[in-house]
Protein backbone atom coordinates (compact mmCIF):
# COMPACT_ATOMS: atom_id res chain seq x y z
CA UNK A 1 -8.83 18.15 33.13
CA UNK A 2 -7.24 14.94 33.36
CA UNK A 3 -4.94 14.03 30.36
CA UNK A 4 -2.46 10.84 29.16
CA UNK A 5 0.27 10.84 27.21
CA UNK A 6 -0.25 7.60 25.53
CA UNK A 7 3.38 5.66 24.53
CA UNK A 8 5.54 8.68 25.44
CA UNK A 9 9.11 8.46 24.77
CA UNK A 10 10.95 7.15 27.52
CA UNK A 11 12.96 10.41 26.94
CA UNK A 12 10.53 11.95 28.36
CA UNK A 13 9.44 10.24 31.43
CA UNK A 14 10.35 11.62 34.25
CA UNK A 15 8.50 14.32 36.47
CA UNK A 16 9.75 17.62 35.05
CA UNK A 17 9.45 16.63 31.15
CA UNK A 18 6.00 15.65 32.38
CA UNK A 19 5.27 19.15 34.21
CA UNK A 20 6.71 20.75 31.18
CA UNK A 21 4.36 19.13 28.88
CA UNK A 22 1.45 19.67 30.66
CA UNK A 23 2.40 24.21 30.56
CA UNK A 24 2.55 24.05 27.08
CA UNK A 25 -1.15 22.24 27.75
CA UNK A 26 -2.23 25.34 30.22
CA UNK A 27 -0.44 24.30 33.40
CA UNK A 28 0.08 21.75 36.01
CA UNK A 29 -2.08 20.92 38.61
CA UNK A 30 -1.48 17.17 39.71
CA UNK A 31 0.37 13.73 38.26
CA UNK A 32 -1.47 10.37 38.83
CA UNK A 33 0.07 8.09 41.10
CA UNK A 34 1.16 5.31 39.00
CA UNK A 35 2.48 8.12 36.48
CA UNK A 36 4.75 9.05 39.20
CA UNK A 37 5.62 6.48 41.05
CA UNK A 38 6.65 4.48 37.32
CA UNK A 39 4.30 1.79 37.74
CA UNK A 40 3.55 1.90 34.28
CA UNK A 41 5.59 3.10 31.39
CA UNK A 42 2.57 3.14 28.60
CA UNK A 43 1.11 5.77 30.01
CA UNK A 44 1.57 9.29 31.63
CA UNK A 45 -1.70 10.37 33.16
CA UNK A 46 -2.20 13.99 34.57
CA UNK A 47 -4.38 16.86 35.32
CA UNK A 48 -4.00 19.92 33.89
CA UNK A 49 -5.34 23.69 34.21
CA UNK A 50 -6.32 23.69 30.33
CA UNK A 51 -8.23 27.22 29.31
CA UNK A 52 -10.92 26.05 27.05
CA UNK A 53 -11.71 29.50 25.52
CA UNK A 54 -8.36 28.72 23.56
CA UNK A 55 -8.30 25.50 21.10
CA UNK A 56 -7.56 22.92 22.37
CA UNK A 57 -4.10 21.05 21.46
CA UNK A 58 -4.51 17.21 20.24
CA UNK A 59 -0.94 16.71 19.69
CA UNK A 60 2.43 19.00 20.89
CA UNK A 61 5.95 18.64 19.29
CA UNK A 62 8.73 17.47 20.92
CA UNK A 63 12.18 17.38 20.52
CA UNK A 64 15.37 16.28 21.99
CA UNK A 65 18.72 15.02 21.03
CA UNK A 66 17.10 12.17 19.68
CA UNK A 67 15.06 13.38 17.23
CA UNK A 68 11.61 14.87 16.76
CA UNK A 69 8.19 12.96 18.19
CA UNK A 70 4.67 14.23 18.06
CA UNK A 71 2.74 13.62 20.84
CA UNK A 72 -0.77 12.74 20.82
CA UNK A 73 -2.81 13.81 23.78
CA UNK A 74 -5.96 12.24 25.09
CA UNK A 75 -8.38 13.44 27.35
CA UNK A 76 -10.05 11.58 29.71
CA UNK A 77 -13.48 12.99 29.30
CA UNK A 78 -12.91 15.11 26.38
CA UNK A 79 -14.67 18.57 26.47
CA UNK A 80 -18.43 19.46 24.85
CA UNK A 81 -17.31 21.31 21.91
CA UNK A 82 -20.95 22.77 20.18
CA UNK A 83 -20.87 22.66 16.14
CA UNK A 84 -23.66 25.28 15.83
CA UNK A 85 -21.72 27.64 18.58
CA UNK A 86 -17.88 26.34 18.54
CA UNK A 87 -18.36 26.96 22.66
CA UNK A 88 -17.53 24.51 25.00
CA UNK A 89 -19.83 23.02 27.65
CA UNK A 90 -22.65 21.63 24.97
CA UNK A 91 -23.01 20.06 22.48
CA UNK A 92 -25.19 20.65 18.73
CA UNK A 93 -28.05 19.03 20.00
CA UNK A 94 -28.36 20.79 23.50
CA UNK A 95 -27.65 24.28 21.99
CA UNK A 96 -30.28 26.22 24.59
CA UNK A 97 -32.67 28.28 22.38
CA UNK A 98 -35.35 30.56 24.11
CA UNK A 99 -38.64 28.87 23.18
CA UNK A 100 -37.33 26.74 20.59
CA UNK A 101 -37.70 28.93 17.88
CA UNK A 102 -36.60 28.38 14.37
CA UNK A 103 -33.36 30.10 13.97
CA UNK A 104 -32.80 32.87 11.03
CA UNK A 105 -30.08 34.73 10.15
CA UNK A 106 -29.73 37.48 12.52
CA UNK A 107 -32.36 35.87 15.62
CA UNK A 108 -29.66 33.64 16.71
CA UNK A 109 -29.84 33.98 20.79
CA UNK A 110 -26.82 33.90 22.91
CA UNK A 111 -25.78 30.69 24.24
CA UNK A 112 -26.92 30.14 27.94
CA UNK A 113 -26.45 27.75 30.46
CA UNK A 114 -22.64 26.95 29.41
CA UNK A 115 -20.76 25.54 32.05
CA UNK A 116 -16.77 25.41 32.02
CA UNK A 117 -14.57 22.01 32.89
């Protein structure tokens, strides 16, 4: 899943904070090319192995001699979280019941057709 660090402490920037970040995420797999050549400094952009049966983190803490920062994380193309389910790979509205029958306490089918990111 690709992932940016938007307006990350300068602290930080530099190839192993950025691989350390990213396994606190789920794990490394790639850094864009801008990220890591330092053609931009507003912006870390990565992918990373995130397991989406776990929540998913928003924000990590960091510190360093400096002082504390929370970092906000942003994902690309964020992942289909369902409200009905609280599965990922669809959404409320695309929640796959048999027949579209009316759901009752207890009839509630098991969620089919979810795809992982």
């Amino acid at each position: 899943m690709w992932v940016s660090l938007q307006d990350i402490p300068i602290d930080y920037w530099f190839e192993e904070a950025i691989m350390g970040i990213t396994l606190m995420m789920g794990g490394f797999i790639c850094m864009d090319k801008n990220t890591r050549s330092g053609k931009t400094f507003q912006t870390a952009k990565f992918c990373a192995n995130i397991d989406i049966s776990k929540p998913i983190k928003i924000r990590i803490f960091l510190r360093n001699k400096k002082g504390d920062h929370f970092q906000e994380i942003v994902f690309d193309i964020p992942p289909m979280i369902c409200t009905r389910c609280n599965r990922y790979g669809h959404v409320e509205k695309d929640y796959p019941i048999k027949n579209k029958q009316k759901i009752t306490e207890g009839n509630e089918p098991e969620p089919i057709g979810i795809s992982t990111l």
